[in-house]
Protein backbone atom coordinates (compact mmCIF):
# COMPACT_ATOMS: atom_id res chain seq x y z
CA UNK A 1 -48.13 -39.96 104.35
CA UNK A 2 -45.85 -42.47 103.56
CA UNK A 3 -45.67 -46.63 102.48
CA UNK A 4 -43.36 -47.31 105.53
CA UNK A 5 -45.44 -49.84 107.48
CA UNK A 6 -48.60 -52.23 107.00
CA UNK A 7 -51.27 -51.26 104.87
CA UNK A 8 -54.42 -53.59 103.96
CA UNK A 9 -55.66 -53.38 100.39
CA UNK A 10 -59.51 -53.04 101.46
CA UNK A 11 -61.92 -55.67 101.01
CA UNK A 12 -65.44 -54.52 99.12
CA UNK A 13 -67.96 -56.36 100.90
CA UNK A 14 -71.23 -56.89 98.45
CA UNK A 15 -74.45 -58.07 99.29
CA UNK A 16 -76.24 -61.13 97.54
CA UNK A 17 -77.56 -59.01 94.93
CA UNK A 18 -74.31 -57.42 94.17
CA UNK A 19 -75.02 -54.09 95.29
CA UNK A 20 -72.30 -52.23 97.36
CA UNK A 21 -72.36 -53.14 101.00
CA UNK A 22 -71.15 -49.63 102.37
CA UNK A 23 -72.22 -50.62 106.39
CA UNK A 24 -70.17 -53.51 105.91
CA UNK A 25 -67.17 -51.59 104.08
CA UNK A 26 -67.43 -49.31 107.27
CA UNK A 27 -67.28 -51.76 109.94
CA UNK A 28 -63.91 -53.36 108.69
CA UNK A 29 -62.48 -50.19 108.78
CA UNK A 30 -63.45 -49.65 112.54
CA UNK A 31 -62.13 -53.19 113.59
CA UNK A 32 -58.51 -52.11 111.50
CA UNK A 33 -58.35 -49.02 113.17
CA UNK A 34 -57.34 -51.06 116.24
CA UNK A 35 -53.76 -52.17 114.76
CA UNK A 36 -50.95 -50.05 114.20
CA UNK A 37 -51.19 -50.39 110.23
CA UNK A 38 -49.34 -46.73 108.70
CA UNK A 39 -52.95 -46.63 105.93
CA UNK A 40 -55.36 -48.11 104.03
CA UNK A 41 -55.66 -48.63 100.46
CA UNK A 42 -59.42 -48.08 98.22
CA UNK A 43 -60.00 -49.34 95.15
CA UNK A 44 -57.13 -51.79 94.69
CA UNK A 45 -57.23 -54.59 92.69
CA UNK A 46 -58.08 -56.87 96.23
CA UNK A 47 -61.16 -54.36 96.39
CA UNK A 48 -62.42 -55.37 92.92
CA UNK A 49 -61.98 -51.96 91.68
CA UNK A 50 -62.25 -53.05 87.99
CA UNK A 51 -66.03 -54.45 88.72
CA UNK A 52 -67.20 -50.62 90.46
CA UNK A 53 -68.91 -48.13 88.48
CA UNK A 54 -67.56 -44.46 89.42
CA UNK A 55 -70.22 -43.46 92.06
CA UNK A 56 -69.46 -46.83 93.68
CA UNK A 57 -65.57 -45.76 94.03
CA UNK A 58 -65.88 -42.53 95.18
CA UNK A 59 -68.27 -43.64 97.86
CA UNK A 60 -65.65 -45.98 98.86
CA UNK A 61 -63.17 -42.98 98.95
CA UNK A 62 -65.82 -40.50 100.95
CA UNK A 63 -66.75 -43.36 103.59
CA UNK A 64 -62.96 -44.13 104.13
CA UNK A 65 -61.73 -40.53 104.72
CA UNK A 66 -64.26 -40.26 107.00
CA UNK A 67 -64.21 -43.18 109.21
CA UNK A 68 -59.93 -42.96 109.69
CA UNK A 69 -59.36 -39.62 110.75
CA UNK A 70 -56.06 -38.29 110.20
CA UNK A 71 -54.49 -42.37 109.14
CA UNK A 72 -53.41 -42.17 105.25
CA UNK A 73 -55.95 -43.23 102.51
CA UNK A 74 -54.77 -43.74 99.13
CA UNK A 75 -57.60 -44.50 96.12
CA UNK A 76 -57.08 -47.20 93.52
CA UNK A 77 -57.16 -44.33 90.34
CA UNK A 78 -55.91 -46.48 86.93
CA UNK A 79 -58.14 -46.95 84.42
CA UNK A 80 -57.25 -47.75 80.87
CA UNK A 81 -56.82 -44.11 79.32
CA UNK A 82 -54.79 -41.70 80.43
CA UNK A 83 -57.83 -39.11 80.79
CA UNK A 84 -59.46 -40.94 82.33
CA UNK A 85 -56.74 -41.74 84.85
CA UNK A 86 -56.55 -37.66 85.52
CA UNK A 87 -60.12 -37.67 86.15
CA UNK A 88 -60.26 -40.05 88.59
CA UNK A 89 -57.80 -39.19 90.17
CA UNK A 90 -58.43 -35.47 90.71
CA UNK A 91 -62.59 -37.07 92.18
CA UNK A 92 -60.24 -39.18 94.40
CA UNK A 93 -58.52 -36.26 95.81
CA UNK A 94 -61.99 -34.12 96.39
CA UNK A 95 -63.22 -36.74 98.16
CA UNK A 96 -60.12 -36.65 100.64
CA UNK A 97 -57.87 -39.14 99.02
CA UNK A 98 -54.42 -38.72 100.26
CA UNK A 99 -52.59 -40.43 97.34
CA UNK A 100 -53.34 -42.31 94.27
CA UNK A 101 -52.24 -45.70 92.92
CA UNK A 102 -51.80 -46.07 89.89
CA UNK A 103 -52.09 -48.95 88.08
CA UNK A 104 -50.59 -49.52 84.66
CA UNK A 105 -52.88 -49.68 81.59
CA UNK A 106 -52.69 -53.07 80.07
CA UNK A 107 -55.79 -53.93 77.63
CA UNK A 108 -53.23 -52.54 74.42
CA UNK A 109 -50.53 -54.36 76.87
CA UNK A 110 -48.61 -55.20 73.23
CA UNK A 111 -47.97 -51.70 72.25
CA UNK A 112 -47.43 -50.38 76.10
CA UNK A 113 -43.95 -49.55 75.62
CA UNK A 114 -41.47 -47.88 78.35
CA UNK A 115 -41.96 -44.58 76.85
CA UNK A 116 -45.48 -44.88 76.50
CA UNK A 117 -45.87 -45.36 80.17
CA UNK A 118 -43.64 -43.15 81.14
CA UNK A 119 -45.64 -39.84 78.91
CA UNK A 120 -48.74 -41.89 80.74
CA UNK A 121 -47.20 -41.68 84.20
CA UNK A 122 -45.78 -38.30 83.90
CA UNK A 123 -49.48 -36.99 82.42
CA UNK A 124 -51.15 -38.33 85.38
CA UNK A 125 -48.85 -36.86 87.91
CA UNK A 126 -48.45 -33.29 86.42
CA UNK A 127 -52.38 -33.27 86.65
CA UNK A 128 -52.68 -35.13 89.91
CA UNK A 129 -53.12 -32.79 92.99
CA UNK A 130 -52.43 -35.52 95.33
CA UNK A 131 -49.17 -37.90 95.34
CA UNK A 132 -48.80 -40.74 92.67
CA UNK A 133 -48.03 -44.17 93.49
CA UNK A 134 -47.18 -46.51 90.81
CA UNK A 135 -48.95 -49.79 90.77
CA UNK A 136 -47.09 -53.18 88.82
CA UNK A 137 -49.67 -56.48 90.03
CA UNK A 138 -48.69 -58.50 86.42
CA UNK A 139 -50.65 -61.23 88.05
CA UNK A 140 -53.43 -59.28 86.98
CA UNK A 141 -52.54 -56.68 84.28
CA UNK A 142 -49.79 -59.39 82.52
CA UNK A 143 -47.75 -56.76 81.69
CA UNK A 144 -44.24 -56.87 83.30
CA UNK A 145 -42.68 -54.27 84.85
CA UNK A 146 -39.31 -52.90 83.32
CA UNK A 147 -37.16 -51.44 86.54
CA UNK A 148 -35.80 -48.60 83.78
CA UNK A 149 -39.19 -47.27 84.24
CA UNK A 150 -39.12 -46.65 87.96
CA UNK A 151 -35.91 -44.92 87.25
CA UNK A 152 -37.28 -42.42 84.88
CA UNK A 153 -39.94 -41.61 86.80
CA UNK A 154 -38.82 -41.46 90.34
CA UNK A 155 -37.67 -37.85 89.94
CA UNK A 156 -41.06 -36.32 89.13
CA UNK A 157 -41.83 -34.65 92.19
CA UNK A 158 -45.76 -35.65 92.43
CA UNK A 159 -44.29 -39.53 91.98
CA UNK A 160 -43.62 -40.54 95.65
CA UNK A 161 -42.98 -44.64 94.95
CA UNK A 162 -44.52 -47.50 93.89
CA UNK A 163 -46.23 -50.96 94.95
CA UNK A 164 -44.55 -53.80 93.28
CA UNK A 165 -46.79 -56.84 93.51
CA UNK A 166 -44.75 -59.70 91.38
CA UNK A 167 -43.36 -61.52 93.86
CA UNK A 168 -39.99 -61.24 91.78
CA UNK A 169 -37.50 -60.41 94.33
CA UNK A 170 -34.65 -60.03 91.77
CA UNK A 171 -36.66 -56.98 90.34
CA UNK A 172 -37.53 -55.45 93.34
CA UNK A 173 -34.06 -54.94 94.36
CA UNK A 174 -33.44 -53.82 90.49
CA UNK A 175 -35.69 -51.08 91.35
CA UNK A 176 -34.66 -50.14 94.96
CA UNK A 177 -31.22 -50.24 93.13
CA UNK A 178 -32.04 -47.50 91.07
CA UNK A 179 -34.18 -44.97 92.83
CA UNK A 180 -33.25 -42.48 95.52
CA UNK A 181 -34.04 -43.55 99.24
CA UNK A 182 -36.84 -41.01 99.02
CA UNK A 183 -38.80 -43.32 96.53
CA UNK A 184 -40.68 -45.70 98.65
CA UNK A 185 -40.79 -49.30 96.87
CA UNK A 186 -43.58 -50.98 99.11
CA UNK A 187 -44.14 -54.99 98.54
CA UNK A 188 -47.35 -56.34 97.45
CA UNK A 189 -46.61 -59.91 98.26
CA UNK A 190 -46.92 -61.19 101.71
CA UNK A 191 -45.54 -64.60 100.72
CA UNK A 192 -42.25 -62.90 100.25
CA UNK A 193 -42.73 -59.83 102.53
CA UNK A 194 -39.83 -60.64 105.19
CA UNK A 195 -37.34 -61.11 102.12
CA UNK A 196 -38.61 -57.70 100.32
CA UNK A 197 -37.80 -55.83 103.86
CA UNK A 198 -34.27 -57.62 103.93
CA UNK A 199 -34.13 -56.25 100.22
CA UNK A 200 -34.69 -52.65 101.37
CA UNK A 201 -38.74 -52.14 101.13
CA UNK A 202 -40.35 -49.49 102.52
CA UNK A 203 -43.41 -51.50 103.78
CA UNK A 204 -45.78 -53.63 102.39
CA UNK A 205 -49.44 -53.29 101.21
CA UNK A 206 -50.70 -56.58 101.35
CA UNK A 207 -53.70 -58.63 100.93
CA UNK A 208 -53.22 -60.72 104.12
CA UNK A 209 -53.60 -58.12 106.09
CA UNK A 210 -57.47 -57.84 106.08
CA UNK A 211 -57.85 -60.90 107.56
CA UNK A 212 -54.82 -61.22 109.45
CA UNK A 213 -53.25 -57.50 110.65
CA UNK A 214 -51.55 -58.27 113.79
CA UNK A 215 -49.21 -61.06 112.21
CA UNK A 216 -48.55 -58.65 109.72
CA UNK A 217 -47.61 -55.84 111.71
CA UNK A 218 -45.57 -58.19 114.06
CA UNK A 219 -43.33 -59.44 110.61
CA UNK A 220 -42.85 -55.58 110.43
CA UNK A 221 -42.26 -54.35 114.02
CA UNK A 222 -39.45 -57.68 114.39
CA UNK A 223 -37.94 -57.08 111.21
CA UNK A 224 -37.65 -53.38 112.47
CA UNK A 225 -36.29 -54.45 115.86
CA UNK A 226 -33.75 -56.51 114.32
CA UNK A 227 -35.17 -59.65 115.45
CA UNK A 228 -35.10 -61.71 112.32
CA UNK A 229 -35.43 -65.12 113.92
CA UNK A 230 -39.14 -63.94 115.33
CA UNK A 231 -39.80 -62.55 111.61
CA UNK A 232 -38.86 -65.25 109.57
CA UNK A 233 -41.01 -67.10 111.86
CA UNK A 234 -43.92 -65.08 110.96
CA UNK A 235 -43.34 -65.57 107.64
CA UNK A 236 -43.03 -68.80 107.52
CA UNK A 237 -46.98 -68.95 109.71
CA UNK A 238 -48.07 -66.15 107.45
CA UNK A 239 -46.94 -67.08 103.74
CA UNK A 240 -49.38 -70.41 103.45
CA UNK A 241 -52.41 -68.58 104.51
CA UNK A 242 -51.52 -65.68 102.47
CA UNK A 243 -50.87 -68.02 99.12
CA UNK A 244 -54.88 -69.42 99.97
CA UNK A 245 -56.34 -66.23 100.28
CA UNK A 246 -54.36 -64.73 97.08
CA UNK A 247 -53.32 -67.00 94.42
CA UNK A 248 -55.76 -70.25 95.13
CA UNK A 249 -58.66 -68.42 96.10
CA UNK A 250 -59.00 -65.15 95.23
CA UNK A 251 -60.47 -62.84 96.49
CA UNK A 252 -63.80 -64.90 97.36
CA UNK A 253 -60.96 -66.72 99.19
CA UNK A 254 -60.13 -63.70 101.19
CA UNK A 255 -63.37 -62.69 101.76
CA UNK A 256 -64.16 -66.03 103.66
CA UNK A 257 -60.93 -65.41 105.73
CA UNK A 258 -62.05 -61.76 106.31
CA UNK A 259 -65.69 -63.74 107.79
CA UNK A 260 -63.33 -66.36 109.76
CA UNK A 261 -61.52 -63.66 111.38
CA UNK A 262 -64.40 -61.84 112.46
CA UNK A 263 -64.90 -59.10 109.87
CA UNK A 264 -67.36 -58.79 106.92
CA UNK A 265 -66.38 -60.71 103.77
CA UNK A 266 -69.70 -60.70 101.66
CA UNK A 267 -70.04 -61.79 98.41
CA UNK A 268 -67.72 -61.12 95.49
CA UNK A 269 -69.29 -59.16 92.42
CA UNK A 270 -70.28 -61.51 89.63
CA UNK A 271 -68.84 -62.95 87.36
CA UNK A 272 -66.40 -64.16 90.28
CA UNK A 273 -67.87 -67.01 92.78
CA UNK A 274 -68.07 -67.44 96.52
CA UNK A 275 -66.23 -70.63 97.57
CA UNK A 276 -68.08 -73.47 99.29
CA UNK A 277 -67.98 -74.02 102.69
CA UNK A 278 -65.10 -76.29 102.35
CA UNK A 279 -62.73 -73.89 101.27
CA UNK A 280 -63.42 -71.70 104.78
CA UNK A 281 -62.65 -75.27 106.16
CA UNK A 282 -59.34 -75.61 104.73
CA UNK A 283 -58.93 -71.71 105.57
CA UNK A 284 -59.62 -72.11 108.64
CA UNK A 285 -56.57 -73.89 110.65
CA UNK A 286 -53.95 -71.29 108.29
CA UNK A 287 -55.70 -68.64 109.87
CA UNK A 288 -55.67 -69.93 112.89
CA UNK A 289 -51.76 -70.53 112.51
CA UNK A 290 -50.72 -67.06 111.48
CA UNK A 291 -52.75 -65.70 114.27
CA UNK A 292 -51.09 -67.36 116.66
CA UNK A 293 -47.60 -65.69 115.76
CA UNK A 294 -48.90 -62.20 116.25
């Protein structure tokens, strides 16, 4: 159980009515399974946790556990109260969760101090039965993340590490500069994933990877080798097609990659939008070119 290596955050592939495309959920998984990726992540933000009602997610949880065997699932568990955090979290675990990610609270982002996350952080784990991840995507939450706060809390011993998903290399290596070597800082990036290994990441968990695993897992198994050069040039395939499927698409973005590649995309979960067909055009050839390197 550990954030040393590839893991996809999971697509949730709806049908055109919205409803929850389990079948389709399923058969991604079974086409993963084929790479050497170290997990898989529910219910992260990538998996439009924050549009599934509580059934939905713990379906999600109960079909993973069962379809990967023994491979490491960790469950998407922040919501915006503490309690409800715990609850989740402990349903997570029941259902065979491995780990939990949590993601910070952000709605009251103004009065979300350090030491208000912290007493959240701390709450969740002492009431977790499963491992805590913390979860900083400020893309999405706009709340920065203060590297003090990794610090206090990477000697709990239910808080294993963290997925930092700025992009901000400067503050990753703030944080790996102030936790022990047993708290795993994974990168949430893939634009800057080669960089965040050279900065001492444990791994990355990365959005990429759903349509694209074996480029990602190649960036990883070079950079472990010590071949930089073939890395870098991974990177350099993998980082445009990444920045289309993330930040100018979205996740209906992704989805169409996930379709390109072979997998099931579906549709997003209103009030998001597919993209037209000439977005999977323009897809296409970075796909195509990342691919390639792997």
């Amino acid at each position: 159980m550990s954030l040393r290596g590839v893991i996809p955050p999971l697509l949730t592939p709806f049908r055109t009515d919205g409803s929850l495309d389990l079948p389709a959920f399923e058969a991604n998984l079974e086409s993963l399974l084929a790479f050497d990726l170290a997990g898989f992540l529910v219910l992260g933000s990538n998996g439009e946790a924050g549009a599934l009602d509580e059934q939905e997610k713990l379906d999600l949880v109960t079909s993973a556990r069962r379809r990967v065997g023994d491979r490491f699932v960790m469950a998407g568990t922040g919501l915006e109260s503490t309690r409800g955090t715990i609850d989740l979290t402990r349903k997570a675990a029941e259902r065979g969760a491995d780990a939990a990610l949590v993601l910070t609270p952000c709605f009251y982002r103004a009065h979300l101090t350090v030491e208000a996350l912290r007493r959240h952080f701390e709450a969740v784990a002492d009431a977790s039965p499963i491992p805590v991840y913390l979860y900083s995507v400020p893309a999405f939450t706009a709340l920065p993340w203060r590297a003090e706060l990794s610090a206090l809390l990477a000697s709990h011993p239910r808080i294993a590490g963290m997925k930092e998903s700025s992009g901000d290399l400067g503050l990753l290596g703030r944080i790996i500069g102030s936790v022990p070597p047993s708290f795993e800082v994974a990168c949430g990036s893939a634009p800057v994933f080669y960089p965040a290994l050279c900065t001492g990441a444990s791994g990355g968990v990365l959005a990429v990877t759903n349509c694209a695993p074996g480029p990602a897992v190649a960036l990883y198994r070079a950079f472990l080798a010590g071949d930089h050069t073939r890395a870098r040039r991974i990177q350099e395939a993998l980082a445009p097609l990444a920045v289309a499927v993330t930040v100018t698409h979205g996740i209906a973005g992704l989805k169409a990659a996930n379709e390109i590649a072979g997998r099931r995309g579906g549709s997003v979960r209103a009030p998001l939008l597919d993209v037209p067909a000439s977005v999977r055009e323009e897809i296409r050839p970075l796909l195509e070119r990342a691919e390639a390197m792997a």
